[in-house]
Protein backbone atom coordinates (compact mmCIF):
# COMPACT_ATOMS: atom_id res chain seq x y z
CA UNK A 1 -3.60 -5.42 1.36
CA UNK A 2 -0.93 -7.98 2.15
CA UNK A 3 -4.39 -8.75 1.92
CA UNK A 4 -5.40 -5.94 0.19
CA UNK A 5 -8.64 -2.98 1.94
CA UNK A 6 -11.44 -1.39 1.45
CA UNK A 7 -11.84 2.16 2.39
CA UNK A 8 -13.79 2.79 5.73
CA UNK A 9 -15.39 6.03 6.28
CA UNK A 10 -14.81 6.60 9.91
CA UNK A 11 -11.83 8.44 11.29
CA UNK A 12 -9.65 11.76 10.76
CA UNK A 13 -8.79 10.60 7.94
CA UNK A 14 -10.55 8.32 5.39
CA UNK A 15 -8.76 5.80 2.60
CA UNK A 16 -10.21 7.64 -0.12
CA UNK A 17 -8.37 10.86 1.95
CA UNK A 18 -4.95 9.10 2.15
CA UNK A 19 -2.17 9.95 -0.79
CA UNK A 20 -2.29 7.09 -2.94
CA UNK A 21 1.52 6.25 -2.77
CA UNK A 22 1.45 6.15 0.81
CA UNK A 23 -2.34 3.91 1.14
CA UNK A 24 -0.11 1.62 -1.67
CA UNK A 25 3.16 1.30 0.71
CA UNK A 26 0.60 0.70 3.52
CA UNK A 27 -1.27 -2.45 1.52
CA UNK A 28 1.52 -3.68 -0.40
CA UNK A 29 5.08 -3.28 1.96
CA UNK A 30 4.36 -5.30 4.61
CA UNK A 31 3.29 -8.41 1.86
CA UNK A 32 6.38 -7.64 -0.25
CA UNK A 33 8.67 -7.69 3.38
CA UNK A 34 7.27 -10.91 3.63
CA UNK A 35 8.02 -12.20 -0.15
CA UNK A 36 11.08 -10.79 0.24
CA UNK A 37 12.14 -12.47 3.71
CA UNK A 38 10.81 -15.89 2.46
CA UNK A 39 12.71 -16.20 -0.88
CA UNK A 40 16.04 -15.43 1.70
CA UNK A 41 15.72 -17.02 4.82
CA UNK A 42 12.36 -19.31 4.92
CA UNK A 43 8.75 -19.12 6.38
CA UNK A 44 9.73 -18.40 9.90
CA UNK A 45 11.92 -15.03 9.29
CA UNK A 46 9.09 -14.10 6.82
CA UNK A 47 6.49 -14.63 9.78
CA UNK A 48 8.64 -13.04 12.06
CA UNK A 49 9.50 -9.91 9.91
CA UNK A 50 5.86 -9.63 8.37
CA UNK A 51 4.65 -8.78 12.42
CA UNK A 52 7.12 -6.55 12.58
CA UNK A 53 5.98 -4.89 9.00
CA UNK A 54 2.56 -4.58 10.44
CA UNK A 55 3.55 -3.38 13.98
CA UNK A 56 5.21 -0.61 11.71
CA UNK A 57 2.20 0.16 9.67
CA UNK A 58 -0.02 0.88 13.08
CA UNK A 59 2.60 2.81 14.32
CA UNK A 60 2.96 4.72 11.19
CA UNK A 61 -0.73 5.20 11.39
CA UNK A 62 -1.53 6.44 14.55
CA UNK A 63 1.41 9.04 14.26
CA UNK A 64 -0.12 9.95 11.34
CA UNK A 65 -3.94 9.88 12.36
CA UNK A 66 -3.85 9.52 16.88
CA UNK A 67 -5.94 6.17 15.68
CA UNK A 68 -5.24 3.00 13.53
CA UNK A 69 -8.04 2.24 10.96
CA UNK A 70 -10.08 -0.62 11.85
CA UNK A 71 -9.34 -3.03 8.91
CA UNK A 72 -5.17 -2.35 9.70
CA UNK A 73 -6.06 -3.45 13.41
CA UNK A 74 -7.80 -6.50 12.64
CA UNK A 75 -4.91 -7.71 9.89
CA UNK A 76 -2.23 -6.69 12.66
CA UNK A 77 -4.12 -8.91 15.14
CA UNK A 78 -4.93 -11.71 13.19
CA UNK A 79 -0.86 -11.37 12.16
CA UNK A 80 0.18 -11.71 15.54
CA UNK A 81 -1.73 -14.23 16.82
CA UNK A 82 -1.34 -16.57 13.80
CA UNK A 83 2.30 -15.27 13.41
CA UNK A 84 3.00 -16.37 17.18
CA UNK A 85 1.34 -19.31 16.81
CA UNK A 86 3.88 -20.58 13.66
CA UNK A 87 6.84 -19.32 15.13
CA UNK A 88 6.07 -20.55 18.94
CA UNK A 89 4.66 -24.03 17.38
CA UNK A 90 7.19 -24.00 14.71
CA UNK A 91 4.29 -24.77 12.37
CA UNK A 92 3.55 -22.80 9.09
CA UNK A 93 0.03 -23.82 8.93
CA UNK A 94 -1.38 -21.00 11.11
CA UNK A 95 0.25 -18.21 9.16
CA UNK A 96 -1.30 -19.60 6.08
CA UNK A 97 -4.71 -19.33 7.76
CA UNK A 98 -4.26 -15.64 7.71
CA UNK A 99 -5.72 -14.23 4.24
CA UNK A 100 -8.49 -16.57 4.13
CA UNK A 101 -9.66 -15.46 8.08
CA UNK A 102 -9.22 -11.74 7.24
CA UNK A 103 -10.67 -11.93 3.31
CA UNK A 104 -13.91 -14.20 5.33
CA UNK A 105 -13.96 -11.51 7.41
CA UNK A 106 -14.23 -8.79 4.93
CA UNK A 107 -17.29 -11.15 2.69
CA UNK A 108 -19.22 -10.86 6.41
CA UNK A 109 -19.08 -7.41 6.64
CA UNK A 110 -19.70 -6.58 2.94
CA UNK A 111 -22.73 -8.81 3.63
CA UNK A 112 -23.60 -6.79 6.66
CA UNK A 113 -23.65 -3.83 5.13
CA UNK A 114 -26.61 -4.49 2.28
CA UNK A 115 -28.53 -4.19 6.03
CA UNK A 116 -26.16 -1.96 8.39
CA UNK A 117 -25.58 1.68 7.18
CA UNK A 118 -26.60 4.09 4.93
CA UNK A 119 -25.12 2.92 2.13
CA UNK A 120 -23.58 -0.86 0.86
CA UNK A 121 -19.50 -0.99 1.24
CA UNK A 122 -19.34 -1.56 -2.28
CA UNK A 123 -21.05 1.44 -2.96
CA UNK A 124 -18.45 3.30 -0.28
CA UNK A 125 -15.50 1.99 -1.96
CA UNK A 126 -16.61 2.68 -5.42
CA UNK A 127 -17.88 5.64 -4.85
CA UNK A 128 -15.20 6.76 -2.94
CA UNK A 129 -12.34 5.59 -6.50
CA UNK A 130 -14.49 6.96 -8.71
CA UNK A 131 -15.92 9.85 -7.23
CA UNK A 132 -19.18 11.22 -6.09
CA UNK A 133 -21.21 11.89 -8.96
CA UNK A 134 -21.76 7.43 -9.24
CA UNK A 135 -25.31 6.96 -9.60
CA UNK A 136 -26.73 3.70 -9.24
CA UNK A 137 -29.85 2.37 -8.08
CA UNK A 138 -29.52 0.94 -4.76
CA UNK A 139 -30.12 -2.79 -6.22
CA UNK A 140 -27.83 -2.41 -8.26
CA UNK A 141 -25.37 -1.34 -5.42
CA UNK A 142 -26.64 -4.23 -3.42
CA UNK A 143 -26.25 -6.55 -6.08
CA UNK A 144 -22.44 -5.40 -6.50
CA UNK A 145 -21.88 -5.44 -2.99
CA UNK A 146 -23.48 -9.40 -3.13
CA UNK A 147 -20.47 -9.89 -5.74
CA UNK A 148 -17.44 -8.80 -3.54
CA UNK A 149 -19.02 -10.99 -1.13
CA UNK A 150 -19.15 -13.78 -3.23
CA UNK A 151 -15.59 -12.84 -4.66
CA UNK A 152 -14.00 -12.31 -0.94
CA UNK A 153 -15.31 -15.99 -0.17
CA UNK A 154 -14.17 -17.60 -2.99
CA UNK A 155 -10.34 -15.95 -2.55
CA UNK A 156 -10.32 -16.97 0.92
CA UNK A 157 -11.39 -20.80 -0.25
CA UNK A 158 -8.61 -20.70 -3.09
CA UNK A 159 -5.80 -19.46 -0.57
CA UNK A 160 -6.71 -22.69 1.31
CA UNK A 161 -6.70 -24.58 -1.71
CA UNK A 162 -3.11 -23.35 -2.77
CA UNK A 163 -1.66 -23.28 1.27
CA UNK A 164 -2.53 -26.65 1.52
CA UNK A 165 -2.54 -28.33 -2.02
CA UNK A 166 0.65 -27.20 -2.77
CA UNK A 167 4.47 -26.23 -1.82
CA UNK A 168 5.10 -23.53 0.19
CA UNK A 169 7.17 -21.72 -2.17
CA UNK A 170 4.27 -21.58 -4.79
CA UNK A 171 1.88 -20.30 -1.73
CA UNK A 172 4.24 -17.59 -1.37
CA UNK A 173 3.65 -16.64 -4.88
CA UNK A 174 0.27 -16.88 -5.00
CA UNK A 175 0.09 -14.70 -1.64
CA UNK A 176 2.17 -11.84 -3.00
CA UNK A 177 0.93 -12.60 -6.84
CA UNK A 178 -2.56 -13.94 -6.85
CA UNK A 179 -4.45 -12.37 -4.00
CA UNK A 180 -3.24 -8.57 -5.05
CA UNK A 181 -4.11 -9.35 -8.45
CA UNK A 182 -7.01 -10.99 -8.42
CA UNK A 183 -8.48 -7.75 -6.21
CA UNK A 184 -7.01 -5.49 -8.65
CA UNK A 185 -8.43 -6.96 -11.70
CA UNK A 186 -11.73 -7.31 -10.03
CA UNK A 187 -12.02 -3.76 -8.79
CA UNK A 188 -10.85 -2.88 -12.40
CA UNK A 189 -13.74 -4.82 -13.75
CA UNK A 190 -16.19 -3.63 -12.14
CA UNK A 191 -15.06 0.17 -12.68
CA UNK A 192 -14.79 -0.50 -16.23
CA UNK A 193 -18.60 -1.82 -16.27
CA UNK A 194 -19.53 1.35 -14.24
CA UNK A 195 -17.87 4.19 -17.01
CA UNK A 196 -19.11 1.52 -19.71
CA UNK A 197 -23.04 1.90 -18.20
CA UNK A 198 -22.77 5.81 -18.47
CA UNK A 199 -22.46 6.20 -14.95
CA UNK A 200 -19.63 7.71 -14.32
CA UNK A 201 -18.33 10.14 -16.66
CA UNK A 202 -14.78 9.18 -17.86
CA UNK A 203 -12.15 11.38 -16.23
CA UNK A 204 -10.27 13.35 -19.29
């Protein structure tokens, strides 16, 4: 989450099935490797040990589950492409790429889903934090779903704005800092607004 997921609902075992310590190691460790590794030896170690974070997570997972969710497979590979890429061409540029391919990414299929599926992602991910008993129209969950996308494709345009606008260092911040909370105080948001409509029942 270092970019951080959505829960999908394929597989033996679902996001909104996984212990929450052990989905927040999987989102979080490999970004705060990376931190980490950056503030000690520099961009290229970071690269360097953030693949071999990931490679960890998908091996973690498919121990745990004989398959690696989709969303961890398509962070790993954008990882190690773009992570190759800097280290072979000695050129931070493509690892800075990264969050704003995979959180593009994520907008498209958010925006796929108002037309593909049962139900809108947002819907799936909400539903899935705050439990079953959500009721919403579906317009409403369409026009929720219409707000990550927005919010996933203006996060992707800031990190490009900070990875290129500014030093390094302060990318590195903002990566670790800004992209996790930004999510977090979004989902937040819009799970207050949801208990605050009457909803969803507060939990007591």
């Amino acid at each position: 989450m270092e970019d951080r997921e959505p829960p999908t609902d394929s597989g033996a075992m679902r996001a909104d099935e996984t212990p929450g310590l052990m989905q927040t190691l999987f989102v979080l460790g490999p970004l705060a490797a990376f931190f980490i590794a950056f503030k000690l030896a520099g961009i290229y170690v970071a690269t360097a040990v953030l693949m071999a974070a990931m490679a960890i997570v998908l091996a973690i997972d498919y121990l745990r589950g004989r398959r690696i969710p989709p969303l961890h497979a398509v962070s790993a590979a954008l990882i190690f492409v773009l992570g190759a890429a800097t280290l072979l061409l000695h050129d931070e540029r493509f690892i800075k790429w990264k969050p704003t391919v995979f959180l593009w990414l994520l907008g498209f299929v958010f925006l796929a889903s108002t037309w593909i599926g049962e139900r809108p992602f947002a819907q799936r991910l909400l539903s899935g934090a705050l439990g079953e008993e959500t009721s919403l129209p579906r317009k409403r969950w369409v026009a929720l779903n219409f707000a990550w996308v927005v919010f996933y494709f203006a996060l992707g345009a800031a990190n490009l704005f900070v990875a290129f606008r500014v030093s390094t260092d302060a990318w590195v911040v903002f990566k670790m800092f800004g992209l996790t909370g930004a999510t977090f105080v979004f989902v937040l948001l819009q799970s207050v607004w949801l208990v605050k409509a009457g909803k969803v029942p507060a939990r007591g």
